[in-house]
Protein backbone atom coordinates (compact mmCIF):
# COMPACT_ATOMS: atom_id res chain seq x y z
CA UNK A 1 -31.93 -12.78 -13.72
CA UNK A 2 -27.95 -12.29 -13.01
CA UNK A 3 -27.02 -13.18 -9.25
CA UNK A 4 -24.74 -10.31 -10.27
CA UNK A 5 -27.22 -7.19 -10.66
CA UNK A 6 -25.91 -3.34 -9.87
CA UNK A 7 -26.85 -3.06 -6.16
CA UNK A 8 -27.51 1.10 -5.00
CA UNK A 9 -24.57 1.87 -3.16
CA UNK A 10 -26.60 3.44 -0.41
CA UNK A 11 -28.07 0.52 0.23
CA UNK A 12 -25.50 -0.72 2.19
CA UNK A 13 -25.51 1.64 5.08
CA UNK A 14 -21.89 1.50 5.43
CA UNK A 15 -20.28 3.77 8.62
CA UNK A 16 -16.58 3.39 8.51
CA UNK A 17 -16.44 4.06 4.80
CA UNK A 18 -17.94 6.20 1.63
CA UNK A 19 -19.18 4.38 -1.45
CA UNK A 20 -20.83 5.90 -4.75
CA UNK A 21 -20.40 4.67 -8.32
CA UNK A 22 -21.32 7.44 -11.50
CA UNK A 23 -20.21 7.35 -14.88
CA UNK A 24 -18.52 4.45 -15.10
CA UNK A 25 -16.59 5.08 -11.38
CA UNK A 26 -16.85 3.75 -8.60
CA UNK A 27 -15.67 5.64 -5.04
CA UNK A 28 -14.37 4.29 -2.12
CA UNK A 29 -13.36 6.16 0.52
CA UNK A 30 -12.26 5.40 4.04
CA UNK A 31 -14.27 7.92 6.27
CA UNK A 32 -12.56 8.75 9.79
CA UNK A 33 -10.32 11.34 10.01
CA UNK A 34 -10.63 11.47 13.45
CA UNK A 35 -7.96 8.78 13.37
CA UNK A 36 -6.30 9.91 10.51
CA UNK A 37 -8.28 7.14 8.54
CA UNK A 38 -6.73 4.56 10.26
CA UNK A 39 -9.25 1.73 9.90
CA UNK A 40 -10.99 -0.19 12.56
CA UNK A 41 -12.08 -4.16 12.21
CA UNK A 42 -15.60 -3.09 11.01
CA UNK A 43 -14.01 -0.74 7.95
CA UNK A 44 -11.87 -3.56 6.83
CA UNK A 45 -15.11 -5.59 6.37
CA UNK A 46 -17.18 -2.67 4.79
CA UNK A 47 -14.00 -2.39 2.00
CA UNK A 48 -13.71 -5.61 1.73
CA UNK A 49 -17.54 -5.77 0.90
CA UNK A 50 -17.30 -2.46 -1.71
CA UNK A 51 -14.34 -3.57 -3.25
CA UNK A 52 -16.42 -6.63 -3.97
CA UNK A 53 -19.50 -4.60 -5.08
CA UNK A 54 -17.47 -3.08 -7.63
CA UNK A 55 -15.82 -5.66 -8.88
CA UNK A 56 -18.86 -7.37 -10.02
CA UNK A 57 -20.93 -4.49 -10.91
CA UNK A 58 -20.54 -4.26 -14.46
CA UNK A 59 -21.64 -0.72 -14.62
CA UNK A 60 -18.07 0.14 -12.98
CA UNK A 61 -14.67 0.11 -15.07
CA UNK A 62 -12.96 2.07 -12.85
CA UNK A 63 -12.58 2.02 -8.80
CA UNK A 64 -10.94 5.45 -6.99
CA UNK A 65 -10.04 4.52 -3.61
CA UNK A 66 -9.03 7.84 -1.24
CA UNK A 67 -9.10 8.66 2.50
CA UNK A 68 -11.75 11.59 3.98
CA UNK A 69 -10.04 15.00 4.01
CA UNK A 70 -6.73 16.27 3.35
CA UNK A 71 -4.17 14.87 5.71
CA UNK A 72 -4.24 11.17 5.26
CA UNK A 73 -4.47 8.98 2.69
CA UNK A 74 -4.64 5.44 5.11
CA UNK A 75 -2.33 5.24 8.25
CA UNK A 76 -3.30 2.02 8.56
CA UNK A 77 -4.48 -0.34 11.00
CA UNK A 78 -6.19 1.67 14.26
CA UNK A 79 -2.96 1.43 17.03
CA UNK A 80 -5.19 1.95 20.08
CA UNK A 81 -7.49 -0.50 18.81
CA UNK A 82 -4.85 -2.89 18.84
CA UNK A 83 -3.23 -1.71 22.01
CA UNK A 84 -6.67 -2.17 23.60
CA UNK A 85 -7.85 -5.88 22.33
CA UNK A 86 -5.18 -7.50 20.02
CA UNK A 87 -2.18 -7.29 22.93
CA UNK A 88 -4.60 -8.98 25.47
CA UNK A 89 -5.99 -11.43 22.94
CA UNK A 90 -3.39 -12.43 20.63
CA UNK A 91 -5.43 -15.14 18.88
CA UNK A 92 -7.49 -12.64 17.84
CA UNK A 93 -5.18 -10.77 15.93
CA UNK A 94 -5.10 -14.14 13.74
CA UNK A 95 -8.72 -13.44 12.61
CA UNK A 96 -8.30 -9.69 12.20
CA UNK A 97 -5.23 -10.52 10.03
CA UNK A 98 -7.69 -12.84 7.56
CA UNK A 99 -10.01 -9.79 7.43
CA UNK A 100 -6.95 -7.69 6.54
CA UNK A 101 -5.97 -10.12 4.22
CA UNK A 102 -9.54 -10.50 2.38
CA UNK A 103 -9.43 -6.33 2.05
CA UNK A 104 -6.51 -6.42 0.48
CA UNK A 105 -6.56 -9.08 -1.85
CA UNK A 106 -10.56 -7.16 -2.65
CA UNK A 107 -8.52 -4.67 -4.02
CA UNK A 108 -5.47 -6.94 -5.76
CA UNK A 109 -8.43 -9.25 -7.39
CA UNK A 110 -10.87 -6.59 -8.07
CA UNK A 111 -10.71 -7.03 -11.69
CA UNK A 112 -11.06 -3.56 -12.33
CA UNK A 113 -8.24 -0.83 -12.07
CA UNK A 114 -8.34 0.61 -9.02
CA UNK A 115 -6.59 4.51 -8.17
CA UNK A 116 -4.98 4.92 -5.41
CA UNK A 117 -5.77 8.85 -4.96
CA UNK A 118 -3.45 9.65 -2.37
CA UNK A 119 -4.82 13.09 -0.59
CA UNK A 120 -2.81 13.16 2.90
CA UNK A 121 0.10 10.60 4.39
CA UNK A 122 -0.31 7.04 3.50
CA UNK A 123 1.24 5.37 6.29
CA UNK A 124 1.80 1.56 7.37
CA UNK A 125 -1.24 -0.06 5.97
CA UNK A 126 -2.20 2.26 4.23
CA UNK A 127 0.87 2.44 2.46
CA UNK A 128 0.26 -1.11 1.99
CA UNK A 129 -3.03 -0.48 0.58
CA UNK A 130 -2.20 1.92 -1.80
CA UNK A 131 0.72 -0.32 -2.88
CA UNK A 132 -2.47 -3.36 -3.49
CA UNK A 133 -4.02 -0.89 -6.18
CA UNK A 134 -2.94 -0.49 -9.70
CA UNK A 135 -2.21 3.26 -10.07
CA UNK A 136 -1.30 6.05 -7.75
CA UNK A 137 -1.78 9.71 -7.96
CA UNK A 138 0.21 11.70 -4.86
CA UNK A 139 -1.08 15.11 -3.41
CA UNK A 140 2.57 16.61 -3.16
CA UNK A 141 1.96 17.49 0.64
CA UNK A 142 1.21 14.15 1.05
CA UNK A 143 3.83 11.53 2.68
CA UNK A 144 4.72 7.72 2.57
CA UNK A 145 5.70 5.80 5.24
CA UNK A 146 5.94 2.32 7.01
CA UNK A 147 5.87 1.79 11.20
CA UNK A 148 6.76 -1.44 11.92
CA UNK A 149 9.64 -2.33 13.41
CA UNK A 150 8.82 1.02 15.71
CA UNK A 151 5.78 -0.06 17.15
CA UNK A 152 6.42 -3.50 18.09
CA UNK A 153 5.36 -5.20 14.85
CA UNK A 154 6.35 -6.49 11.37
CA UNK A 155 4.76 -4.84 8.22
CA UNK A 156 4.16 -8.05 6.98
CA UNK A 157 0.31 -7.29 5.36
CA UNK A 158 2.07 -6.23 1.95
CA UNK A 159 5.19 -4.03 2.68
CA UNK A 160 7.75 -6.46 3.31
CA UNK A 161 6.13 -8.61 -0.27
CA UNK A 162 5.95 -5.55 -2.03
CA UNK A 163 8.44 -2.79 -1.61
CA UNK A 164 11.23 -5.02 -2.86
CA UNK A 165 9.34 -5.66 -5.91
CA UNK A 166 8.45 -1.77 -6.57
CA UNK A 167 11.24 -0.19 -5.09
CA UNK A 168 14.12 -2.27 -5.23
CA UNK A 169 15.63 -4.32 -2.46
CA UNK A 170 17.78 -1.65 -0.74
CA UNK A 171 15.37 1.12 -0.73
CA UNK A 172 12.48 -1.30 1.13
CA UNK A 173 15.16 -2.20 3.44
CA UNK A 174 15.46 1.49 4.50
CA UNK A 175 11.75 2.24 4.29
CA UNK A 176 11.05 -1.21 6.32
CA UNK A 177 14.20 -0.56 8.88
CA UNK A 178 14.40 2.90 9.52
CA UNK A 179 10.34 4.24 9.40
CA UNK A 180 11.14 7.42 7.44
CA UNK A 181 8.81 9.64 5.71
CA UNK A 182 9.13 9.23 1.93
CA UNK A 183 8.42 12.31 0.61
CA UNK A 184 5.73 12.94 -2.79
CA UNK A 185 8.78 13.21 -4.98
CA UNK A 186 10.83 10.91 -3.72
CA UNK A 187 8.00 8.40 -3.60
CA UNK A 188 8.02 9.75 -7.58
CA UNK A 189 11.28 9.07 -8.35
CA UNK A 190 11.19 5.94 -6.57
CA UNK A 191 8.75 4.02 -8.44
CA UNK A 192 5.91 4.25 -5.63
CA UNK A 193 3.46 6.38 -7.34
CA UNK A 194 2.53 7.82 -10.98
CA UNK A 195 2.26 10.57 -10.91
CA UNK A 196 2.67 13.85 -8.28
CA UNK A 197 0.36 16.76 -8.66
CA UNK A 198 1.25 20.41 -6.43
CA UNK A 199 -1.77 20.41 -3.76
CA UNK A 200 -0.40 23.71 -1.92
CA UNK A 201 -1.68 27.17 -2.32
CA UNK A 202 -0.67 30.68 -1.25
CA UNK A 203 -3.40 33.21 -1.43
CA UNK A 204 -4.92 31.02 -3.85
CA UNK A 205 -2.26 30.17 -6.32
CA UNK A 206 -0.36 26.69 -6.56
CA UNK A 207 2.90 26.37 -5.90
CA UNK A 208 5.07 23.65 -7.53
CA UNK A 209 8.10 21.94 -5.79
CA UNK A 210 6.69 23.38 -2.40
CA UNK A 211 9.09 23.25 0.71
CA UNK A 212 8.51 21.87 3.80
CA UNK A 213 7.84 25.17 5.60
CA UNK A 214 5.31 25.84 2.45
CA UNK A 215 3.80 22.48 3.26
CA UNK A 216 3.54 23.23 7.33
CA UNK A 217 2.10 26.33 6.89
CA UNK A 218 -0.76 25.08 4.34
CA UNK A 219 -1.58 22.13 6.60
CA UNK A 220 -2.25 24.91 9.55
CA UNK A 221 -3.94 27.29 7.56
CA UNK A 222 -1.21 29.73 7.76
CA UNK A 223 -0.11 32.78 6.26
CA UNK A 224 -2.13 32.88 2.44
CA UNK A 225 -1.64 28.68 2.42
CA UNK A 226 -3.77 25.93 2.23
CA UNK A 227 -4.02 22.63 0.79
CA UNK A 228 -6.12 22.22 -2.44
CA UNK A 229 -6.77 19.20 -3.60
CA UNK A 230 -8.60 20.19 -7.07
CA UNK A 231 -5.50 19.37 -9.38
CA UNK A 232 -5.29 15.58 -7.60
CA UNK A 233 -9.14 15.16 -8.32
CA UNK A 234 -8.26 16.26 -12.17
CA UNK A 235 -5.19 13.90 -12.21
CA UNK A 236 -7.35 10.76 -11.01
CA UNK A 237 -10.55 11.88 -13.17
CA UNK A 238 -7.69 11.97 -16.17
CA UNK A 239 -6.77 8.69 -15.42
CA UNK A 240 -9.74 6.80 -14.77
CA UNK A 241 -10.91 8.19 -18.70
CA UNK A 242 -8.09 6.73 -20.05
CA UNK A 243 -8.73 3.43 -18.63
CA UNK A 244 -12.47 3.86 -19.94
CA UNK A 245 -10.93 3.80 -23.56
CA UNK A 246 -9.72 -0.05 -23.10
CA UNK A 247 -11.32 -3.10 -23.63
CA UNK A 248 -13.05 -4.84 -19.88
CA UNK A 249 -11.65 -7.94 -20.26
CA UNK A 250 -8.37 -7.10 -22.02
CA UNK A 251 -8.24 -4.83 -18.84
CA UNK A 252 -8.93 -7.48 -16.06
CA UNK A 253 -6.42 -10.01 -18.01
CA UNK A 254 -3.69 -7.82 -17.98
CA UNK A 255 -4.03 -6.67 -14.56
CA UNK A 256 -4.33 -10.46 -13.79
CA UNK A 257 -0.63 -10.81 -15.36
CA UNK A 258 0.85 -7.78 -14.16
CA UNK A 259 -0.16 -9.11 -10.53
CA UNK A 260 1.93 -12.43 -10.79
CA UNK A 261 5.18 -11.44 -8.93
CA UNK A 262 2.87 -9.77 -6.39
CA UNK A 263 0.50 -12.82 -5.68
CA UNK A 264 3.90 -15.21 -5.98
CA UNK A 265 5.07 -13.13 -2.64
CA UNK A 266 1.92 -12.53 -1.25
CA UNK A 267 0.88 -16.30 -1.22
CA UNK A 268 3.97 -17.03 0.02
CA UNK A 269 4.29 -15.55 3.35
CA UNK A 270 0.89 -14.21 4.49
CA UNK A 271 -0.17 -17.04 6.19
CA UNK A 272 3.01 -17.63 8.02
CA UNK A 273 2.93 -13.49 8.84
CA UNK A 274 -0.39 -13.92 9.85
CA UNK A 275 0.65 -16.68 12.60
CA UNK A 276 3.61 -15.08 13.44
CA UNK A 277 2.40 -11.58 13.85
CA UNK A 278 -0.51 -13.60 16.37
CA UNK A 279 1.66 -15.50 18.06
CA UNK A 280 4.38 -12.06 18.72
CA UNK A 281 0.94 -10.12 20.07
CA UNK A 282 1.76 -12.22 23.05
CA UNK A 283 5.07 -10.88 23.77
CA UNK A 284 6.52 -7.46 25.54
CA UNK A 285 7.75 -5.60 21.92
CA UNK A 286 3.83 -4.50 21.05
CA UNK A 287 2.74 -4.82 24.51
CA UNK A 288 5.56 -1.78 25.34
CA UNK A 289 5.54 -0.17 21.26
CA UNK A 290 1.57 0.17 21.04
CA UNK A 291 1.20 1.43 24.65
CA UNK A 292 4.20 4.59 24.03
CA UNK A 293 1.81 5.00 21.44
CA UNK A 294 -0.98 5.02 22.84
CA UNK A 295 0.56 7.26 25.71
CA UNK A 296 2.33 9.50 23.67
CA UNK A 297 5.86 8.53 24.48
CA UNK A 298 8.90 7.58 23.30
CA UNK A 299 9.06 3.44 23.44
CA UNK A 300 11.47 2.00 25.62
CA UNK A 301 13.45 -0.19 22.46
CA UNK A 302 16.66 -0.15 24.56
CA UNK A 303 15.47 -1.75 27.14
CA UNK A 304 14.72 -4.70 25.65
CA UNK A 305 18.33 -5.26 24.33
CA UNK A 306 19.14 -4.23 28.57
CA UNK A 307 17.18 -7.15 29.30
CA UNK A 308 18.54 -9.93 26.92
CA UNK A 309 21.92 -8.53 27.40
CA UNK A 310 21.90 -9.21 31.25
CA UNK A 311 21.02 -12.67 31.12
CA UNK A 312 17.07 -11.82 31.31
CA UNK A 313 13.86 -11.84 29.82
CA UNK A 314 12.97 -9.53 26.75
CA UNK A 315 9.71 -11.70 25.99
CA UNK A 316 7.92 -11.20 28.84
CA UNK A 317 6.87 -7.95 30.81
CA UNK A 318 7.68 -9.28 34.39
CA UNK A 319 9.88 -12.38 33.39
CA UNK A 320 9.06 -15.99 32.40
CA UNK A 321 6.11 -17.76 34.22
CA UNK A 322 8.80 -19.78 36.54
CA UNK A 323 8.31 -19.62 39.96
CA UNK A 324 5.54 -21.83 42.17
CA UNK A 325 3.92 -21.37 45.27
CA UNK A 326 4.53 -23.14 48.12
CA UNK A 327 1.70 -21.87 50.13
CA UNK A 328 -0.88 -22.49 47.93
CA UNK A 329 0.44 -24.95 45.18
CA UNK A 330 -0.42 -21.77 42.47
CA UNK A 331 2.19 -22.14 39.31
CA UNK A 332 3.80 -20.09 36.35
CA UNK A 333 3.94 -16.91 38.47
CA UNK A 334 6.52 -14.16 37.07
CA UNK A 335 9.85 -14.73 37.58
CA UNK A 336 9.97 -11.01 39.26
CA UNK A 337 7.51 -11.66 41.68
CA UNK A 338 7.87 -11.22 45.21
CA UNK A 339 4.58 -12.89 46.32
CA UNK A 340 2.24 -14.74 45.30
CA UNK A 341 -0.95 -12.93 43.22
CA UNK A 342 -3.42 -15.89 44.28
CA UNK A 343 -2.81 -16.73 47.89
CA UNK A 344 -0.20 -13.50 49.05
CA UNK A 345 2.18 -15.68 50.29
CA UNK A 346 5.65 -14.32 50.09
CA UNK A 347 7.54 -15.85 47.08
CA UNK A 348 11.20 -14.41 48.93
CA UNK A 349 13.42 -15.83 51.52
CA UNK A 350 15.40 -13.10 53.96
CA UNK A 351 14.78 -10.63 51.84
CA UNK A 352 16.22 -12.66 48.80
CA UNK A 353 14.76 -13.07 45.35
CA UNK A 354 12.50 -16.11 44.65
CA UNK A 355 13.41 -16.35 40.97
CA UNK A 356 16.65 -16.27 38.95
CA UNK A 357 18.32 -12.96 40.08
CA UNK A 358 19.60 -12.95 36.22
CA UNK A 359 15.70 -12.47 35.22
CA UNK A 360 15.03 -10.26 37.66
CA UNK A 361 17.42 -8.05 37.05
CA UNK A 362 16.81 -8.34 33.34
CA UNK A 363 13.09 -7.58 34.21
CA UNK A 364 14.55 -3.93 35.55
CA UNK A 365 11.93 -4.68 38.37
CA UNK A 366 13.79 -6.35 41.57
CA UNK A 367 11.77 -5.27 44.67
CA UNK A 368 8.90 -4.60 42.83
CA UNK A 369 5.48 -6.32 43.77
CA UNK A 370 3.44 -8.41 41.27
């Protein structure tokens, strides 16, 4: 008996995630629109884990991978999750990034074709993830977008290997730099999907080329619109019969080949990303970008230049751990203290600061408390 055996998809009780396989398909499809199927640490591991099932399930030559409903695709990594336990455990963003890294490469080594069957915005990571799978087929109300640089991070898991490869140099730089919306036809005529299929209705009929009022008013139900996303199910179904008329190995060879200039990158960097992006959870940029987002504000990206500018710190919230206490021997307290958090003590002299008035200043906290 094969160690390799079709396993039931049910029987894996996955939560974060759908998984079937029929006729020669297997489905995949990242279940929580709540948060715009952003995925958690557990979904990355149930992926991983499907992506896996299919690839060695030889009863599957094709794998569709699609977010739940009809406004997003993948936006990527969940923000608040990070906000709440990668920002106040950096070394623990190290291991989530090998889990990220294992779901991706699932779907770059899955030896079968996999769809990308993009049904709502695919943004960040999950632009990332759709950018891992062989094919793409775009809902035309759909979007594509990367975050990074806006929310304290580096798009590092795939976007910054990638784009250049797919896109051209200049037109990552823009996507990477700026964090615009890419929209379907664009992404089109841009090389980052096949094909683009009209997903908006009006009293029932689709429109092609529809505007972006067309689009707003489908995605609120207004007016006669809707989204539909029939014609994107018969674009993927279209697709995944063609590849059904190949030869299996001829298939995983070729997709082996075609992948060399993306593993050459990949291999390259995401280890170092992976340290650096750990080692950068400790700093103020994510602490201040996740928590706007989290908060539903604009992030505060000038004052960080304020702070280096001046002479202070832009690295840490209330300045460099610089200052000791004489009262109670306690050490590395914030260079914008005023006393000390152990004992009390005062860390000031006449109304003076304790640390470097430069940092303090830079801090934009002087006579503050810690």
């Amino acid at each position: 008996m094969s160690h390799f055996e079709s396993k039931d998809a049910d029987a894996y009780g996955f939560e974060e995630i759908l998984y079937s396989k029929a006729d020669w398909v297997a489905r995949i499809t990242i279940n929580r629109p709540h948060n715009y199927n952003a995925y958690s640490t557990p979904a990355l591991e149930e992926l991983a884990t499907a992506f896996r099932d299919a690839a060695f399930d030889d009863q599957v030559a094709v794998v569709v991978f699609s977010g739940a409903g009809d406004r997003a695709f993948c936006t990527g990594g969940d923000v608040k999750e990070y906000e709440a336990l990668y920002t106040t455990r950096p070394r623990d963003y190290w291991k989530y990034m090998k889990l990220f890294r294992t779901y991706l490469e699932s779907i770059v080594n899955c030896g079968k074709p996999v769809v990308a069957r993009l049904n709502g915005m695919a943004v960040g990571g999950g632009n990332e993830s759709q950018m891992a799978c062989d094919l793409a087929v775009m809902a035309e109300h759909a979007w594509i977008g990367q975050v990074g640089t806006r929310v304290g991070s580096v798009a590092a898991g795939g976007a910054t290997q990638w784009l250049p490869i797919m896109i051209g140099d200049r037109r990552a730089r823009e996507m990477l730099l700026f964090n615009g919306q890419i929209p379907a036809r664009q992404a089109l005529d841009w090389g980052l999907v096949n094909r683009v299929v009209p997903s908006v209705t009006k009293d029932g009929s689709f429109i092609e080329g529809a505007s972006d009022d067309q689009v707003g008013k489908a995605r609120k139900g207004e007016d006669g619109y809707a989204i539909d996303l029939s014609r994107l199910d018969e674009a993927v179904d279209e697709l995944a019969e063609k590849l059904l008329g190949q030869f299996p190995e001829c298939v995983r060879y070729t997709k082996q080949q075609v992948n060399f200039w993306k593993d050459l990158s990949w291999h390259q960097t995401i280890g170092h990303a992976a340290d650096w992006l750990a080692i950068h959870y400790s700093s103020l940029e994510p602490w201040e970008g996740m928590r706007a987002f989290v908060q539903k504000r604009p992030p505060r990206y000038m004052e960080m230049r304020e702070r280096a500018a001046s002479g202070g710190s832009s690295e840490f919230l209330w300045g460099p751990p610089s200052i000791d206490c004489a009262a109670c021997g306690a050490e590395g307290i914030p260079a914008a203290f005023e006393y000390c958090g152990s004992c009390g003590a005062p860390l000031v002299e006449s109304g003076e600061p304790g640390g470097d008035e430069a940092d303090l200043a830079g801090a934009g906290v002087a006579g503050e408390t810690g």
